[in-house]
N, C-alpha and C. Protein backbone atom coordinates (compact mmCIF):
# COMPACT_ATOMS: atom_id res chain seq x y z
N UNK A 1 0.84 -1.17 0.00
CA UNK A 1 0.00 0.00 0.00
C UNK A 1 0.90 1.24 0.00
N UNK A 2 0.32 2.23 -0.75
CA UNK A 2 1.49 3.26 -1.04
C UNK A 2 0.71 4.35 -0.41
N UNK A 3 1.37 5.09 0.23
CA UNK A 3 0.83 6.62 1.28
C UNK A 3 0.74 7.42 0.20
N UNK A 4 -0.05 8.75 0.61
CA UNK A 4 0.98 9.79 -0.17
C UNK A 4 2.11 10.32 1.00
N UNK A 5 2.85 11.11 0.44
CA UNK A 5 4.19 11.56 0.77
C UNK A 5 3.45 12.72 2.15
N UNK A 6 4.72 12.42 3.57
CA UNK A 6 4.90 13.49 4.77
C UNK A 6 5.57 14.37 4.20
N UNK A 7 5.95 15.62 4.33
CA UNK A 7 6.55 16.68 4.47
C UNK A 7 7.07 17.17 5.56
N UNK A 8 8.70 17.64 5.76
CA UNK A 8 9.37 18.29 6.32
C UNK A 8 10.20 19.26 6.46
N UNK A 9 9.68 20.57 6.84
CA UNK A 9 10.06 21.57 6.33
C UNK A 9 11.55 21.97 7.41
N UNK A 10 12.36 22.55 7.11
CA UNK A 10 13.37 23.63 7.93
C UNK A 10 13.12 24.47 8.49
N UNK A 11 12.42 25.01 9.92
CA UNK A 11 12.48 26.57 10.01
C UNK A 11 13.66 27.75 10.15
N UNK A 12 14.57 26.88 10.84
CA UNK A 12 15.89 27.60 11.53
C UNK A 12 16.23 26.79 12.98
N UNK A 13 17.82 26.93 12.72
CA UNK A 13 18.19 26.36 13.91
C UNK A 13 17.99 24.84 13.79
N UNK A 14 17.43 24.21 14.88
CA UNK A 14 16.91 22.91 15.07
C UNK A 14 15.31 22.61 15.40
N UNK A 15 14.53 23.37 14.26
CA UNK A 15 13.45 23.48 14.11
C UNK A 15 12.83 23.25 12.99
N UNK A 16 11.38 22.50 12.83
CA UNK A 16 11.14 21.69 11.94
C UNK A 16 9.80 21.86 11.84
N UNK A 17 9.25 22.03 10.64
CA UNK A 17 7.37 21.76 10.69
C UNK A 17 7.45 20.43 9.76
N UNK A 18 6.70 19.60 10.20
CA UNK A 18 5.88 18.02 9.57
C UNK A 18 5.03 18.70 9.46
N UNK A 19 4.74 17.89 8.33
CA UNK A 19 2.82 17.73 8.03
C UNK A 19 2.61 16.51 7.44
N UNK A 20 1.68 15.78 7.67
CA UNK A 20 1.33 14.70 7.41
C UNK A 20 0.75 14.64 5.84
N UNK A 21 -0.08 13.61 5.59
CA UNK A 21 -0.24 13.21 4.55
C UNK A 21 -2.10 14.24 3.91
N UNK A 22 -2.61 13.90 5.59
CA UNK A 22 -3.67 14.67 5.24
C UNK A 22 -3.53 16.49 5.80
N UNK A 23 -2.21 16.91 5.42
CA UNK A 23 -2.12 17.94 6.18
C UNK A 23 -1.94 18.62 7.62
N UNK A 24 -1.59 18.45 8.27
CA UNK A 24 -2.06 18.45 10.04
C UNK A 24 -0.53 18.73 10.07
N UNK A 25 -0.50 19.70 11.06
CA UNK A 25 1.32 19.90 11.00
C UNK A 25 1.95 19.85 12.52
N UNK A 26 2.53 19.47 12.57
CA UNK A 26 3.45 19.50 14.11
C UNK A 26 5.28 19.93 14.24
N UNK A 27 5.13 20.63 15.23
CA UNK A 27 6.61 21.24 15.41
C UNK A 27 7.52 20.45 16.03
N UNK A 28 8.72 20.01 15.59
CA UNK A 28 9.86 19.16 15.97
C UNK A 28 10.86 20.48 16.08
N UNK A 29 11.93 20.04 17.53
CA UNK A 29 12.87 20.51 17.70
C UNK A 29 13.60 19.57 18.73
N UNK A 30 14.78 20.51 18.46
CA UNK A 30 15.39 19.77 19.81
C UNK A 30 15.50 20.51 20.72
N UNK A 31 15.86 20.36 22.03
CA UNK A 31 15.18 20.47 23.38
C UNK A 31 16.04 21.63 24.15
N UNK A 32 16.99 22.31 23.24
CA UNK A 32 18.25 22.59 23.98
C UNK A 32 17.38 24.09 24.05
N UNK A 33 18.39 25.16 24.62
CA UNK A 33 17.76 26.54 24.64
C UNK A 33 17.23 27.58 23.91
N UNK A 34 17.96 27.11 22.54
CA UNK A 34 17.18 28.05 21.70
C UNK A 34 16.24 27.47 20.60
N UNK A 35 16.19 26.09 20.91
CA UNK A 35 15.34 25.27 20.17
C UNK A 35 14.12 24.52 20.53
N UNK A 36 13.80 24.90 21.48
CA UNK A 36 12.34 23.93 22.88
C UNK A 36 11.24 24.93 21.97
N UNK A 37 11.04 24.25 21.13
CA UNK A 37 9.93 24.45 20.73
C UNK A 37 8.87 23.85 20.39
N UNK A 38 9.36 22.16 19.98
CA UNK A 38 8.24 21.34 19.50
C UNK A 38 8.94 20.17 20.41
N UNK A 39 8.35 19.03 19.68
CA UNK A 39 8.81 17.42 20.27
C UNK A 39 9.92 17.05 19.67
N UNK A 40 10.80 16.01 20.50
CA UNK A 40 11.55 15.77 19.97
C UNK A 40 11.35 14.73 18.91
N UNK A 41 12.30 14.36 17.82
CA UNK A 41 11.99 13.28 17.23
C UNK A 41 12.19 11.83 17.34
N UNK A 42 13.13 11.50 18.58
CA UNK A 42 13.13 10.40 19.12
C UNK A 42 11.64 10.45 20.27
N UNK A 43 10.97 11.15 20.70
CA UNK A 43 9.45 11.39 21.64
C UNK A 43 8.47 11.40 20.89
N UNK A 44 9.00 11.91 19.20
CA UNK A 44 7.75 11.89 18.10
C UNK A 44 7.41 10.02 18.22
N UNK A 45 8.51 9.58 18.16
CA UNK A 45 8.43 7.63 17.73
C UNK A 45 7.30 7.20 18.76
N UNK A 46 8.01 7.69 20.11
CA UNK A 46 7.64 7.30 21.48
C UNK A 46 6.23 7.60 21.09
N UNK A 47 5.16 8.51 20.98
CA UNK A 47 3.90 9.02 20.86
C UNK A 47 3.20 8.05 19.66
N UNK A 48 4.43 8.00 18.42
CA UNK A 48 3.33 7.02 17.66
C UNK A 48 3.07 6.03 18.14
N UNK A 49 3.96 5.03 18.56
CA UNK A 49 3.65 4.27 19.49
C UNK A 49 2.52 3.92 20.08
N UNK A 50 2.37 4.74 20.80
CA UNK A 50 1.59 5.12 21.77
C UNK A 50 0.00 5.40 21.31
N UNK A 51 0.02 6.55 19.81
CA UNK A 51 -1.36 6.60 19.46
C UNK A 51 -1.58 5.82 18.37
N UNK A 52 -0.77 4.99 17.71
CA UNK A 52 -1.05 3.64 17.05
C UNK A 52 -1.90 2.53 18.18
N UNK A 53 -1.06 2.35 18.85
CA UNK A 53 -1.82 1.28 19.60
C UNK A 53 -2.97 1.62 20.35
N UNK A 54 -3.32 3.08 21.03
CA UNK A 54 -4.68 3.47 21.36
C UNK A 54 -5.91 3.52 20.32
N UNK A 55 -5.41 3.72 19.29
CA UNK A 55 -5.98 3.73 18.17
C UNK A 55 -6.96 2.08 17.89
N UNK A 56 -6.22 1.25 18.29
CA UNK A 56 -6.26 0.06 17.82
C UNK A 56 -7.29 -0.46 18.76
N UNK A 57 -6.76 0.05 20.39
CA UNK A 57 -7.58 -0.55 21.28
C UNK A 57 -8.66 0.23 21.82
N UNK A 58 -8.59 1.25 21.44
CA UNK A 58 -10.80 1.95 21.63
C UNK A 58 -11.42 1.40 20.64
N UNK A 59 -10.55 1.13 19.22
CA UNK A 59 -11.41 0.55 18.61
C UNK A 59 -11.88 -1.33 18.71
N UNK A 60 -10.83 -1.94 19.41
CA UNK A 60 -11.59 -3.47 19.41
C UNK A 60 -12.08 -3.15 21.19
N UNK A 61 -12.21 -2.52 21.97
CA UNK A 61 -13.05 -2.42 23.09
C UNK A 61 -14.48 -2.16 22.31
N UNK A 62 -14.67 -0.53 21.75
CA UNK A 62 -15.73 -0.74 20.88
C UNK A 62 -16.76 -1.34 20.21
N UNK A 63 -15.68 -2.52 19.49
CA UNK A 63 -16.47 -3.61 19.12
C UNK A 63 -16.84 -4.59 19.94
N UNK A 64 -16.06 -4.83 21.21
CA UNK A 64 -16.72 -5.61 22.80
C UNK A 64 -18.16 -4.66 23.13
N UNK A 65 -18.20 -3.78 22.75
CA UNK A 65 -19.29 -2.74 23.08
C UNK A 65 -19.07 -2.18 24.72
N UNK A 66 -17.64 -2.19 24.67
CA UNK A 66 -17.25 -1.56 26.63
C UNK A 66 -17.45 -0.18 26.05
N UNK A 67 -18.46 0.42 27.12
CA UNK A 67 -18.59 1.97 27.07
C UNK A 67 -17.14 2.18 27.75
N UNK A 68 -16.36 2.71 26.80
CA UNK A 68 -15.03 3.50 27.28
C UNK A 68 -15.34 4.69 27.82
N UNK A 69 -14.62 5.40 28.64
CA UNK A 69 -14.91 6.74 29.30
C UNK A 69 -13.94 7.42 28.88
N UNK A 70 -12.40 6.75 29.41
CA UNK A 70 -11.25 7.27 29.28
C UNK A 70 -10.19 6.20 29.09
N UNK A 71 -9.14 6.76 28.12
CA UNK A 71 -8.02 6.03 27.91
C UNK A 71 -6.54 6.98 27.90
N UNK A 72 -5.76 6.69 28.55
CA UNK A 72 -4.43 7.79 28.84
C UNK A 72 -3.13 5.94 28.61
N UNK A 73 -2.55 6.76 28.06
CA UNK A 73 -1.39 6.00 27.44
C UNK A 73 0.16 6.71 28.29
N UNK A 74 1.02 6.12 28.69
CA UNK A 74 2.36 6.86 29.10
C UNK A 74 3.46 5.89 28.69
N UNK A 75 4.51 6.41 28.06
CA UNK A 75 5.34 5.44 27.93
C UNK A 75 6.67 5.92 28.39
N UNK A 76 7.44 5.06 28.83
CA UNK A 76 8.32 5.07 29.45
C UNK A 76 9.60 4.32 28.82
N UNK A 77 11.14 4.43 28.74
CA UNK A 77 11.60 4.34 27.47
C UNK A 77 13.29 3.56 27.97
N UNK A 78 13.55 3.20 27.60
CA UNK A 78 15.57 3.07 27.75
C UNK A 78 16.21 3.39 26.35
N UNK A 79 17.02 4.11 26.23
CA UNK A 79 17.88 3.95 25.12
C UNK A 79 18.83 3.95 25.23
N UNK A 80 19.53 3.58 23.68
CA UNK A 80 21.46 3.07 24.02
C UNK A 80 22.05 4.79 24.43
N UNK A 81 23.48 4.48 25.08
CA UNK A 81 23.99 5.38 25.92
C UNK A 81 24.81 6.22 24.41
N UNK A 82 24.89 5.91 23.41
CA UNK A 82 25.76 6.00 22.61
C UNK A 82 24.64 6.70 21.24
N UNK A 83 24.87 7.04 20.03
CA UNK A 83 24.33 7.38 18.89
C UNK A 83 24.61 5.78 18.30
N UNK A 84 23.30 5.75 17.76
CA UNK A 84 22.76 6.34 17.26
C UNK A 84 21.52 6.59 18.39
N UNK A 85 21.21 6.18 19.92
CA UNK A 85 21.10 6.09 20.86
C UNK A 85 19.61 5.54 20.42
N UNK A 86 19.77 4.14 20.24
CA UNK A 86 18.61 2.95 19.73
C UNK A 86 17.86 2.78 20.76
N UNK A 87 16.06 2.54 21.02
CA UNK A 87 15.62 2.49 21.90
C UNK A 87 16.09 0.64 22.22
N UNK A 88 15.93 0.08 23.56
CA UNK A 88 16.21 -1.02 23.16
C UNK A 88 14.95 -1.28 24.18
N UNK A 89 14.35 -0.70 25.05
CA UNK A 89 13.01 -1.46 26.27
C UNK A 89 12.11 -0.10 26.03
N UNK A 90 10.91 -0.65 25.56
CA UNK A 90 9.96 0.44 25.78
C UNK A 90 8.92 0.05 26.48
N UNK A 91 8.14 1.03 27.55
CA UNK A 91 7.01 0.73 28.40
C UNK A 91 6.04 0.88 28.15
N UNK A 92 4.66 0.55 28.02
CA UNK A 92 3.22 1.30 27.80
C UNK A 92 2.55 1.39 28.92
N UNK A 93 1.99 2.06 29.72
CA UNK A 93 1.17 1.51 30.69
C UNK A 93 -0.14 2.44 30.09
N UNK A 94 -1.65 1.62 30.04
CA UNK A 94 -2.70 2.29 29.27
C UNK A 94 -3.28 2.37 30.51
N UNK A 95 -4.28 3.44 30.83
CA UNK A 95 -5.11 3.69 32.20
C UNK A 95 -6.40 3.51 31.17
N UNK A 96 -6.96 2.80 31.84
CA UNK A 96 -8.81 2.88 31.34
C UNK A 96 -9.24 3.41 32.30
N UNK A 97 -10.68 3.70 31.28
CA UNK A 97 -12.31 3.56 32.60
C UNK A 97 -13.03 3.69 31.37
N UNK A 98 -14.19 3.21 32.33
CA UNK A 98 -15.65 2.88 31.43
C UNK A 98 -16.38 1.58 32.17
N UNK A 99 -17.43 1.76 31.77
CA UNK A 99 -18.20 0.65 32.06
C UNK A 99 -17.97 -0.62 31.54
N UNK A 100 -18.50 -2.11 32.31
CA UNK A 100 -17.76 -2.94 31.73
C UNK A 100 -16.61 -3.36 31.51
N UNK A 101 -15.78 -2.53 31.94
CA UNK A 101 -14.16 -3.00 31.67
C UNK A 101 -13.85 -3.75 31.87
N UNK A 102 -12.83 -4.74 31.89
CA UNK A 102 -12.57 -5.76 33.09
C UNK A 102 -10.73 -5.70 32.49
N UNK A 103 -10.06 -6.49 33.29
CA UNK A 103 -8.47 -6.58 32.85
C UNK A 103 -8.09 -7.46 32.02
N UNK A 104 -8.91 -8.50 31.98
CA UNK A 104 -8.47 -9.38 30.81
C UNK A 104 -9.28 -8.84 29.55
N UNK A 105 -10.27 -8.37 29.23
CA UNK A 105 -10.36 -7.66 27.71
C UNK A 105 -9.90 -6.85 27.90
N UNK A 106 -9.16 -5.36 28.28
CA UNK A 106 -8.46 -4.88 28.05
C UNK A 106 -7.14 -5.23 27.39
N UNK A 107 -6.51 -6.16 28.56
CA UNK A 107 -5.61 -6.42 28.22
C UNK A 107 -4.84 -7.43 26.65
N UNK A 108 -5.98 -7.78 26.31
CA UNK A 108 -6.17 -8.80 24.99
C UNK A 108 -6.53 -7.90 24.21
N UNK A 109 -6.55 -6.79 24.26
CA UNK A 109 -7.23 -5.92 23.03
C UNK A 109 -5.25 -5.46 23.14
N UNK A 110 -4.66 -4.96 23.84
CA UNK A 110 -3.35 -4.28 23.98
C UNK A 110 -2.86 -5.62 23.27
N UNK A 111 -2.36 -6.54 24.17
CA UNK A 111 -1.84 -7.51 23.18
C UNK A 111 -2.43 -7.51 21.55
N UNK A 112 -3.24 -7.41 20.94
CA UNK A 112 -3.53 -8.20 19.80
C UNK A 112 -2.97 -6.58 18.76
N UNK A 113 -3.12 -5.27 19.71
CA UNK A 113 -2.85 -4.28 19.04
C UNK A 113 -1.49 -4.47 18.97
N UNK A 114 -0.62 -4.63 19.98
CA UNK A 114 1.18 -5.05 20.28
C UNK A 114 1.63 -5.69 18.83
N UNK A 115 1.11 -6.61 19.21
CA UNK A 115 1.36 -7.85 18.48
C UNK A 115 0.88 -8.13 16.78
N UNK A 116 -0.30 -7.41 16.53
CA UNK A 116 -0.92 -7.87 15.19
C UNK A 116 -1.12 -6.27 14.25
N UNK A 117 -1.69 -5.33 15.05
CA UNK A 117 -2.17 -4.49 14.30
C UNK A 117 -1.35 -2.84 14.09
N UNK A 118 -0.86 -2.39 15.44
CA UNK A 118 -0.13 -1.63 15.36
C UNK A 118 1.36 -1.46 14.37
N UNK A 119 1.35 -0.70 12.92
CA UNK A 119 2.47 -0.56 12.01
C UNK A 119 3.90 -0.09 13.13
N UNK A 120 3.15 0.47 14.21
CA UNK A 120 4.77 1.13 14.44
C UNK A 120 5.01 0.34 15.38
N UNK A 121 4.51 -0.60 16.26
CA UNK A 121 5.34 -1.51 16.98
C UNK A 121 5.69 -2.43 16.35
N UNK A 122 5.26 -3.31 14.75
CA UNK A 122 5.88 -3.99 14.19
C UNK A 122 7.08 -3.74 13.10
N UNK A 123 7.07 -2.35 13.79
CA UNK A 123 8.27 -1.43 13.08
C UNK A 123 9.79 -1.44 14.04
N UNK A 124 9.31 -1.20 15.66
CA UNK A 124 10.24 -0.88 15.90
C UNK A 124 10.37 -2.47 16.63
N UNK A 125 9.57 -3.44 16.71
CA UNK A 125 9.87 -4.92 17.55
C UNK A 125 11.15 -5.68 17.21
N UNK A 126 11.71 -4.91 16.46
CA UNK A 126 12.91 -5.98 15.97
C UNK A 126 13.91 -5.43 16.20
N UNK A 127 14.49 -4.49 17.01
CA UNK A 127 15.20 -3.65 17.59
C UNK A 127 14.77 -2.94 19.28
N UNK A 128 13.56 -3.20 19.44
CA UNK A 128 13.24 -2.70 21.39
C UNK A 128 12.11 -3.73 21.46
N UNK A 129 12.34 -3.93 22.45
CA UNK A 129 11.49 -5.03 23.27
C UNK A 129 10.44 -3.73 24.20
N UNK A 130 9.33 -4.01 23.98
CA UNK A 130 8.45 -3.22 23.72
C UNK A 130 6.93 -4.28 24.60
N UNK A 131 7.02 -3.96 26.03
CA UNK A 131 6.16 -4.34 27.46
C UNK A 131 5.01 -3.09 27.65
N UNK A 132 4.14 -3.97 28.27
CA UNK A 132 2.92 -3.14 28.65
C UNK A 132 2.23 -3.87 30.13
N UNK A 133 1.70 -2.75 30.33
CA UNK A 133 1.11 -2.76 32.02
C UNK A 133 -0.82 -2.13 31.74
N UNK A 134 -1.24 -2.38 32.25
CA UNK A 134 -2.57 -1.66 32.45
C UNK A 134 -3.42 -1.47 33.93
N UNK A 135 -3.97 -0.27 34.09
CA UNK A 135 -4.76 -0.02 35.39
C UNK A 135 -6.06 0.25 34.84
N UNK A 136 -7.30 -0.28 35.55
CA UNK A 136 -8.36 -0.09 35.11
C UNK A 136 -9.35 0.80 36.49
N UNK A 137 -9.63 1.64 35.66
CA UNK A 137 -10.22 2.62 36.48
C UNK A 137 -12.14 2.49 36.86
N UNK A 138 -12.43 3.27 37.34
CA UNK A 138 -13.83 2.58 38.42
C UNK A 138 -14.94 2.81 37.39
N UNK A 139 -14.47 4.08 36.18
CA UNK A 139 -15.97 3.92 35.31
C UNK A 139 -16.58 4.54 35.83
N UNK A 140 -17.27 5.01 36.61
CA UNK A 140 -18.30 5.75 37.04
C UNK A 140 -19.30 6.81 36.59
């Protein structure tokens, strides 16, 4: 399957506008003092990550028909000490709530997203070992 083409522009310094495919733009920089302006691009990975696989799992909760309330994603990271400074352990921990929840469909919806459906963890699985945790919240 062929995308159309991201875009990445130069602003100055160590500053950067993306825009995606359908347009939508986000600021990359790096973090130092005259450049804290956007995300970094090793934190950009970390986030897809992150909203790949949320992506994946409101939608097969959904189809369980669990009234979701809320879903918060955090990830937590190791990388090599050296450049090209490779992630090698990445964390997920997903917080739910909603009605219906329980820990084992949650947690089988994360796995099957881990494991089957998410492009960017079967992107980066062959280089970081890539664990998840979940807390399920009261729903109310």
């Amino acid at each position: 399957m062929t995308k159309q083409p991201v875009r990445l522009v130069w602003t100055g310094g160590q500053q950067y506008v993306g825009t995606d495919s359908g347009r939508h733009s986000i600021v990359i920089s790096s973090h130092d003092d005259e450049n804290n302006t956007g995300v970094q691009p090793s934190e950009l990975l970390l986030l897809a990550l992150a909203s790949c696989s949320a992506y994946d799992v409101v939608s097969i909760l959904r189809k369980k028909r669990i009234d979701l309330r809320s879903l918060e994603v955090t990830v937590t990271s190791e990388q090599e000490p050296d450049p090209p400074w490779t992630y090698r352990k990445i964390h997920l921990t997903f917080e739910v709530e909603g009605r219906g929840v329980n820990q084992q469909v949650v947690d089988q919806a994360i796995e099957l997203s881990l494991t089957k459906y998410c492009s960017v963890a079967a992107t980066l699985r062959g280089e970081a070992k890539i664990t998840f945790s979940s807390e399920i919240g009261s729903g109310k």
